[in-house]
N, C-alpha and C. Protein backbone atom coordinates (compact mmCIF):
# COMPACT_ATOMS: atom_id res chain seq x y z
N UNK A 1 0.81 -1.21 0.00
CA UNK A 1 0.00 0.00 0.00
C UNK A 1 0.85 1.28 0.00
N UNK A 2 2.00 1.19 1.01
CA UNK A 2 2.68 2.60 0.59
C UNK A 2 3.34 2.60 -0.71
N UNK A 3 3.67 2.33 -1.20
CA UNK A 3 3.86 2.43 -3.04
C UNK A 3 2.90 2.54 -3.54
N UNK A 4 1.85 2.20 -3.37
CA UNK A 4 1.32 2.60 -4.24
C UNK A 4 0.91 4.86 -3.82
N UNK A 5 0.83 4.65 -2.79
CA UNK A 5 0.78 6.04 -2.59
C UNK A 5 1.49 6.60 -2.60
N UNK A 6 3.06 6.47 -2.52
CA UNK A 6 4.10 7.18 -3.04
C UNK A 6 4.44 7.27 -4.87
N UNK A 7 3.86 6.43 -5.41
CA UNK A 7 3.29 6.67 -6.97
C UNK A 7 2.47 7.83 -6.77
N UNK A 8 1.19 7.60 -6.70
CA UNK A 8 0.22 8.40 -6.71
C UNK A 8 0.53 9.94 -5.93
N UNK A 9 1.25 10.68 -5.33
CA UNK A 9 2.22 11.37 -4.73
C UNK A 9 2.93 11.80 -5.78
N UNK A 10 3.71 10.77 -6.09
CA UNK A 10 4.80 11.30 -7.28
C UNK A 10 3.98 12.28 -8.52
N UNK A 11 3.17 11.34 -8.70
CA UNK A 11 2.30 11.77 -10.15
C UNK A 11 1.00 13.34 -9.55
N UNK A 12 0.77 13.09 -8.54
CA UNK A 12 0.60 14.62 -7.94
C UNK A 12 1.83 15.58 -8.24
N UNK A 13 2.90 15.25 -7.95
CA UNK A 13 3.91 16.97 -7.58
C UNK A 13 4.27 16.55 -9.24
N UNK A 14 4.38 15.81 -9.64
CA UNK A 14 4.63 15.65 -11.98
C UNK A 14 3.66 16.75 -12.57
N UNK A 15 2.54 16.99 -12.41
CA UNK A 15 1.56 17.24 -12.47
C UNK A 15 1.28 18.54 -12.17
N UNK A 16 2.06 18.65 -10.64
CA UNK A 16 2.01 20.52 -10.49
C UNK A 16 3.05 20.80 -10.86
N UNK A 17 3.69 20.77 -11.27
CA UNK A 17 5.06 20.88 -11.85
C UNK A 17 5.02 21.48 -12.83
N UNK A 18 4.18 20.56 -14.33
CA UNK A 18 3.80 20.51 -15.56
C UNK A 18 3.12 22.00 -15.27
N UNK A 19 1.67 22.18 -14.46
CA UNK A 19 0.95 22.94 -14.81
C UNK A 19 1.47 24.45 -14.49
N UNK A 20 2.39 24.42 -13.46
CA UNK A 20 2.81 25.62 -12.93
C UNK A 20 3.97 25.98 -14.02
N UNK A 21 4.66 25.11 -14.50
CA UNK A 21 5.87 26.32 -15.56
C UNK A 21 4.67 26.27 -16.96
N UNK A 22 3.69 25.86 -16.97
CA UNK A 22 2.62 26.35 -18.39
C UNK A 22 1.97 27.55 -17.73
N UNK A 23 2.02 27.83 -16.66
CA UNK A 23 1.17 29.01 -16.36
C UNK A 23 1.11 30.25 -16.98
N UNK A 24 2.13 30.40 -17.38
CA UNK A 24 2.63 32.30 -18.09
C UNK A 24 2.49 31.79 -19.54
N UNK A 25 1.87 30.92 -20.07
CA UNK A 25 1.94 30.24 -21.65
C UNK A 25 1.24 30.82 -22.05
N UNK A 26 1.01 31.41 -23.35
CA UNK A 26 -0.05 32.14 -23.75
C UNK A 26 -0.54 30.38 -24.97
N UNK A 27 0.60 30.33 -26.14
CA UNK A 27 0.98 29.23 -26.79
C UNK A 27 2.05 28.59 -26.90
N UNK A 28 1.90 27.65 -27.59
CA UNK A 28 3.36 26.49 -28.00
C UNK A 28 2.96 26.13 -29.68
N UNK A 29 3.82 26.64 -30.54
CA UNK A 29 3.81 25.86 -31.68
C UNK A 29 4.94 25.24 -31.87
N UNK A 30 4.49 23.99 -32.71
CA UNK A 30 5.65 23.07 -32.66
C UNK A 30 5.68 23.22 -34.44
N UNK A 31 7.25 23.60 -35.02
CA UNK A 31 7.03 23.18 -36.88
C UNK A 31 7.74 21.74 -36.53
N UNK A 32 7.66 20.90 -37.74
CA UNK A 32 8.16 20.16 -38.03
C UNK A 32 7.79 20.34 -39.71
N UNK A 33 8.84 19.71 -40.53
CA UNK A 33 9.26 20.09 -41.99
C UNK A 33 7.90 21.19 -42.49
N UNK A 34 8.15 22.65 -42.21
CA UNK A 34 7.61 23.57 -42.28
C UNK A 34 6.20 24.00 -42.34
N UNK A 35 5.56 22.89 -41.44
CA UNK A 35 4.17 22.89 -41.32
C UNK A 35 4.15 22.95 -39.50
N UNK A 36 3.28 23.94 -39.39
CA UNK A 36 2.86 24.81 -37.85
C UNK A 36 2.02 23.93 -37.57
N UNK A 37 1.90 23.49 -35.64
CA UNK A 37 0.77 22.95 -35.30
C UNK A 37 0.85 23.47 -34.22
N UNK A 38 -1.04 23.75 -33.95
CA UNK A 38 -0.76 24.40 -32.16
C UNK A 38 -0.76 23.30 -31.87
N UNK A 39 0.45 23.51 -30.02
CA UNK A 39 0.14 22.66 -29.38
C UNK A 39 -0.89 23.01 -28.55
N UNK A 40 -0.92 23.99 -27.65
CA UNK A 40 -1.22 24.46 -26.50
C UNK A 40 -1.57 25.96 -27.04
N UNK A 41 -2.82 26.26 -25.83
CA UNK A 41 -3.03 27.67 -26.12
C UNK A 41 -4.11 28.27 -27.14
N UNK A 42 -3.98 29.16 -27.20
CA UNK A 42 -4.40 29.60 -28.43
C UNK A 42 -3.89 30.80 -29.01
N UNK A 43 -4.24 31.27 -30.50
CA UNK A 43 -3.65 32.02 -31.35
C UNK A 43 -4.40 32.52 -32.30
N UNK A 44 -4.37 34.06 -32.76
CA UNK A 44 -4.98 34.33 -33.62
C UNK A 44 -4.51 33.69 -35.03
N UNK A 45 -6.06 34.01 -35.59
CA UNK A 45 -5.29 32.57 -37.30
C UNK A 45 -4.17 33.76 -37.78
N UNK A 46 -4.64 35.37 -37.45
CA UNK A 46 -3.96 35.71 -38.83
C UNK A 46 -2.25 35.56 -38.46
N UNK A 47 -1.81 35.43 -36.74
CA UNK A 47 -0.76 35.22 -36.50
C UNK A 47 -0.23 34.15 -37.08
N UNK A 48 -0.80 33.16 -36.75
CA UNK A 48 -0.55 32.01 -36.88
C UNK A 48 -0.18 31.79 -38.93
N UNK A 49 -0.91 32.32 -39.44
CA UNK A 49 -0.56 32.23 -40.78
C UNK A 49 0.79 32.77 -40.76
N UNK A 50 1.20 34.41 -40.43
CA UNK A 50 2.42 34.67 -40.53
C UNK A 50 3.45 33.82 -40.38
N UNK A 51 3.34 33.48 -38.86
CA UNK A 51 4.24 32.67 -38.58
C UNK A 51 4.85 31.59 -39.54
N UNK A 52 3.73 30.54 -40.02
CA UNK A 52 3.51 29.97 -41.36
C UNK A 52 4.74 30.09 -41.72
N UNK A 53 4.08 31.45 -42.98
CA UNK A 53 5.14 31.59 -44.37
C UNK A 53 6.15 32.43 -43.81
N UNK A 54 6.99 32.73 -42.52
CA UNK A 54 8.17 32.82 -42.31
C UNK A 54 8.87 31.97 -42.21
N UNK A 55 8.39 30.45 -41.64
CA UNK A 55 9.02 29.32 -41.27
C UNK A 55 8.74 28.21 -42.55
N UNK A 56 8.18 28.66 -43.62
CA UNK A 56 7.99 28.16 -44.91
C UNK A 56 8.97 28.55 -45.83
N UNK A 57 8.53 30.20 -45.74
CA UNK A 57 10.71 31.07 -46.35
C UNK A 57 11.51 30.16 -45.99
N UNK A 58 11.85 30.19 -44.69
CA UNK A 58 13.56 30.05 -44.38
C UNK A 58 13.52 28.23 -44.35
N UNK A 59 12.39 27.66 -44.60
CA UNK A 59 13.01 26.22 -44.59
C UNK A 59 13.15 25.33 -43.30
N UNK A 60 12.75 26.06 -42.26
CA UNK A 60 12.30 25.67 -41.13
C UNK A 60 12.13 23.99 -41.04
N UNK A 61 12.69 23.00 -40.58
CA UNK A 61 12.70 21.77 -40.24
C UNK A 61 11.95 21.49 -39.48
N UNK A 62 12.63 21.92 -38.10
CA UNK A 62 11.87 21.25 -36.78
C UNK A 62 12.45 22.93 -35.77
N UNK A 63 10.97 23.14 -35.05
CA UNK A 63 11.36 24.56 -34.60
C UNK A 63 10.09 24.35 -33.32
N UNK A 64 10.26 24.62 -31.92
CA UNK A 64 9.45 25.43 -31.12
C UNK A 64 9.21 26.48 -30.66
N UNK A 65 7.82 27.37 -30.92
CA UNK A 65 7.86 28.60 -30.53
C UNK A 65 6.78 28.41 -29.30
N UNK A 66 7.20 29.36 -28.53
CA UNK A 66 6.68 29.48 -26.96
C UNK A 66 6.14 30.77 -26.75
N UNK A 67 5.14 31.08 -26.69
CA UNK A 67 4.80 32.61 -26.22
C UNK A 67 4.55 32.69 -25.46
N UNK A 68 4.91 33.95 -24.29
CA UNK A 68 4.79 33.63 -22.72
C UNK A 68 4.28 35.26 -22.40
N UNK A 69 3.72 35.43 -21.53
CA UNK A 69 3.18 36.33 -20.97
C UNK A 69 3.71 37.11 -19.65
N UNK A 70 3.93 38.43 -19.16
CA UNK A 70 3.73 39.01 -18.12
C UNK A 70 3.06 39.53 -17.95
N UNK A 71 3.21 40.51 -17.25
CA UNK A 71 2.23 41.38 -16.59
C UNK A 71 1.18 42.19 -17.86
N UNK A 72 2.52 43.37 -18.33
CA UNK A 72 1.92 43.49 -19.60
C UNK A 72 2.37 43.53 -20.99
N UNK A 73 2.93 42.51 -21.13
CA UNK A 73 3.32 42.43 -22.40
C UNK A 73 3.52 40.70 -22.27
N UNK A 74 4.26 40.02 -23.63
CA UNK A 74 4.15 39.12 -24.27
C UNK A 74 5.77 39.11 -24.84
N UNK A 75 6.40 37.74 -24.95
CA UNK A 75 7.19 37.43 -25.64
C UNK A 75 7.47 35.80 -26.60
N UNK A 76 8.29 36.14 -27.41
CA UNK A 76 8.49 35.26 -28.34
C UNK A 76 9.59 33.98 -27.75
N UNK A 77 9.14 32.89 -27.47
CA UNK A 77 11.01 32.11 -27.02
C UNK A 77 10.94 31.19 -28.28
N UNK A 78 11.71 31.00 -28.88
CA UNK A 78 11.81 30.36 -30.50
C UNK A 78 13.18 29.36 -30.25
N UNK A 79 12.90 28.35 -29.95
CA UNK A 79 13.94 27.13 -30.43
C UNK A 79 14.67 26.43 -32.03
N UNK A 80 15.27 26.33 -32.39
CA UNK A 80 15.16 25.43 -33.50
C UNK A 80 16.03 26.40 -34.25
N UNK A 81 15.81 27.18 -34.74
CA UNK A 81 15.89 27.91 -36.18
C UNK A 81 17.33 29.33 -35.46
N UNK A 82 17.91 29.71 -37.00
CA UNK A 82 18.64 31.09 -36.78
C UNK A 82 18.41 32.04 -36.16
N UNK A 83 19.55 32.70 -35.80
CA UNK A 83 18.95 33.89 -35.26
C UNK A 83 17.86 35.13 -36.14
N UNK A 84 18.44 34.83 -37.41
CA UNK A 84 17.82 35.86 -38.23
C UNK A 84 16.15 35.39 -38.91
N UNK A 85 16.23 34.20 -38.28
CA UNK A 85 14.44 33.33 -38.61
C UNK A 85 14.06 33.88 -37.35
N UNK A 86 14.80 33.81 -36.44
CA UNK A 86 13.78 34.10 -35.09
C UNK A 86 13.77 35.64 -34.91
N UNK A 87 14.63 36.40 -35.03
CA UNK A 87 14.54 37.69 -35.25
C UNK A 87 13.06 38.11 -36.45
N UNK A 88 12.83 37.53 -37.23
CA UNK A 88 11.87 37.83 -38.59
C UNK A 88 10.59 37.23 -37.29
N UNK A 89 10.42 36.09 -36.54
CA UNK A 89 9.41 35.42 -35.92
C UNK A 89 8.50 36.39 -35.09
N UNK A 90 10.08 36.94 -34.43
CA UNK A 90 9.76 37.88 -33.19
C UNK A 90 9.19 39.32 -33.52
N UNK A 91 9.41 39.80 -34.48
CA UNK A 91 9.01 41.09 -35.19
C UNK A 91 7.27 40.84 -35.78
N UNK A 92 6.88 39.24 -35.99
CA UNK A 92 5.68 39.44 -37.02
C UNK A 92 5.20 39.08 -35.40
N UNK A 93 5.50 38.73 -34.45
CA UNK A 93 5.01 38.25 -33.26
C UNK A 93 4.40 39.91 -32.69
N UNK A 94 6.06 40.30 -32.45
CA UNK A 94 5.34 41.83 -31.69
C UNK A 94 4.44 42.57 -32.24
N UNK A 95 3.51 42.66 -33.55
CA UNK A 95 3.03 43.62 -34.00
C UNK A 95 1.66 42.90 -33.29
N UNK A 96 1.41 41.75 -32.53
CA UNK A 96 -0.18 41.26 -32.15
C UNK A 96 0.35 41.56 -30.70
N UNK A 97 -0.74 42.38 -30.35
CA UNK A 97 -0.89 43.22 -28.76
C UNK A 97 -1.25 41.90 -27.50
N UNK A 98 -0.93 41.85 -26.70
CA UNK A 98 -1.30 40.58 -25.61
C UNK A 98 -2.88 40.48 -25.76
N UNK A 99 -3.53 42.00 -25.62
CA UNK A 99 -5.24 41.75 -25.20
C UNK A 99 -5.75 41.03 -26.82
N UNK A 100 -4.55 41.10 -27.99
CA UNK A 100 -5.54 40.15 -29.16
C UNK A 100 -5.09 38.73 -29.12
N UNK A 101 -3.77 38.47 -28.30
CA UNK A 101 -3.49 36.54 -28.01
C UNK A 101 -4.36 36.32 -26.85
N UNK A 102 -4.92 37.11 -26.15
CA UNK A 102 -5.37 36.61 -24.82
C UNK A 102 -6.60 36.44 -25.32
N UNK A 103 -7.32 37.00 -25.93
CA UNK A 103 -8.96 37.20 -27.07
C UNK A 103 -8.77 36.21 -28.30
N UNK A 104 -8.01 35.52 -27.93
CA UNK A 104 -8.06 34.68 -29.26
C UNK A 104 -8.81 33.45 -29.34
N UNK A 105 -10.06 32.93 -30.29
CA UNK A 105 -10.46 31.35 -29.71
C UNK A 105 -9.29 30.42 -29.72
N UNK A 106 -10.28 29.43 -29.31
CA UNK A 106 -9.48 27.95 -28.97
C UNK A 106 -9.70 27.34 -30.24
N UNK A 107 -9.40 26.53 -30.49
CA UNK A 107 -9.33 26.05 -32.01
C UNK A 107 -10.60 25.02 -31.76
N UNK A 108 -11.09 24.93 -32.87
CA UNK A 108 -12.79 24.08 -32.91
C UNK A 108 -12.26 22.83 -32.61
N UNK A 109 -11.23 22.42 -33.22
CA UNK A 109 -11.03 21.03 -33.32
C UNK A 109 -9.70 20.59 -32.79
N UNK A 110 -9.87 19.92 -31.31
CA UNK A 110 -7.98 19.22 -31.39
C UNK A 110 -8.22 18.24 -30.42
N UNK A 111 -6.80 17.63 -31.08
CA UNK A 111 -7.04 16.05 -30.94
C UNK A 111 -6.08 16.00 -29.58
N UNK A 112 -6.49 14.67 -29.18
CA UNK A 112 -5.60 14.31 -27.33
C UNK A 112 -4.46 15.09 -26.85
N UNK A 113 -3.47 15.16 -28.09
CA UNK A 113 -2.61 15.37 -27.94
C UNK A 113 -2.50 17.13 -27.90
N UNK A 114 -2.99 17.63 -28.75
CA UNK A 114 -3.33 19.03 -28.31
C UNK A 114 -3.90 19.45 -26.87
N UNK A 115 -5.10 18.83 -26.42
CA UNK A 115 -5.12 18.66 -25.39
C UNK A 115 -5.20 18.83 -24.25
N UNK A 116 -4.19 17.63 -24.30
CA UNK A 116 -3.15 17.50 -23.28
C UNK A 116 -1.83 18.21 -23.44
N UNK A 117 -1.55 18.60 -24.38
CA UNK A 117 -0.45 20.00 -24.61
C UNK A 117 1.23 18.83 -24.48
N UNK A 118 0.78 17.67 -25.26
CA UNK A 118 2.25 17.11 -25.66
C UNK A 118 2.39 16.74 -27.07
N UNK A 119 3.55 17.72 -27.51
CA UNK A 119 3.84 17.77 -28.64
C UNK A 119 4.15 16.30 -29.71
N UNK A 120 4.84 15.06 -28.77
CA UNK A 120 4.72 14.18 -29.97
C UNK A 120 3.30 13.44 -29.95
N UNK A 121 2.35 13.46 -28.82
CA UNK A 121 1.47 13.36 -29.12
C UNK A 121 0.20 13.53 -30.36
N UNK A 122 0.42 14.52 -30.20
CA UNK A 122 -0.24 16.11 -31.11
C UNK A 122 0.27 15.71 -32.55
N UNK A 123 1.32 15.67 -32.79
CA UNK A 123 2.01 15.28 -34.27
C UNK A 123 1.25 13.97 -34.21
N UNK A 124 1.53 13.09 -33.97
CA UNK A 124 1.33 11.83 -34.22
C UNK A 124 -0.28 11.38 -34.58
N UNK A 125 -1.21 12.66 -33.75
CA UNK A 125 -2.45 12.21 -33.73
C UNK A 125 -3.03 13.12 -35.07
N UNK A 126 -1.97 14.09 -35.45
CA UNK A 126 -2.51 15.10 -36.73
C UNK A 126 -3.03 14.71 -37.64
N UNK A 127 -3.87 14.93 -38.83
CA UNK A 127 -4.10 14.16 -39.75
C UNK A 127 -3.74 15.53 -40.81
N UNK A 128 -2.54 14.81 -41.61
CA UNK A 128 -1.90 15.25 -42.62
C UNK A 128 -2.46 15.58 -44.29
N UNK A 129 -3.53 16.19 -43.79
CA UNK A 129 -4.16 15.51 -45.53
C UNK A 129 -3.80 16.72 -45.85
């Protein structure tokens, strides 16, 4: 019996863990070979298109972008790609004000893996057509 509650324990503080560094998340897009997917969050489409055909330009492979929130403003954290892709990311990023990512819907449709806000999930469950 105590294992099993020291599992169940464990998977409690996993759990606040997870939810507390997503707290300041506004979104998460994940590219992989130059196609955007939300993970998490939400986003206006017309951002979300930008984002797109910047990471469509430069050839973008495999890239995570993170948008995170303070008090009052918003920033870009961009994994993956050049400085001068993420510099172009961060510029089409700053021109959308926090009160239009925070006003943004949720997307009609997403699958487990969206979610639940895990990225190979999310890929895996995408349907590519």
């Amino acid at each position: 019996m105590p294992l099993v509650m020291l599992l169940a324990l464990g998977l409690v503080v996993v759990a606040f863990v997870v939810v507390v560094s997503r707290a300041n998340e506004l979104f998460l897009l994940s590219v992989r070979e130059g196609e955007v997917l939300l993970v998490r969050g939400r986003i206006p489409v017309s951002l979300r298109q930008d984002i797109a055909d910047v990471v469509k330009r430069a050839g973008v492979q495999r890239a995570s972008l993170r948008a995170v929130r303070s008090q009052r403003s918003s920033r870009l954290v961009v994994h993956g790609v050049d400085e001068g892709t993420a510099q172009r990311l961060r510029n089409v990023f700053g021109v959308h004000p926090i009160q239009r990512l925070r006003a943004a819907p949720l997307p009609d449709r997403r699958n487990l893996g969206q979610v639940l806000g895990f990225v190979w999930l999310a890929w895996l469950l995408t349907d590519h057509r």
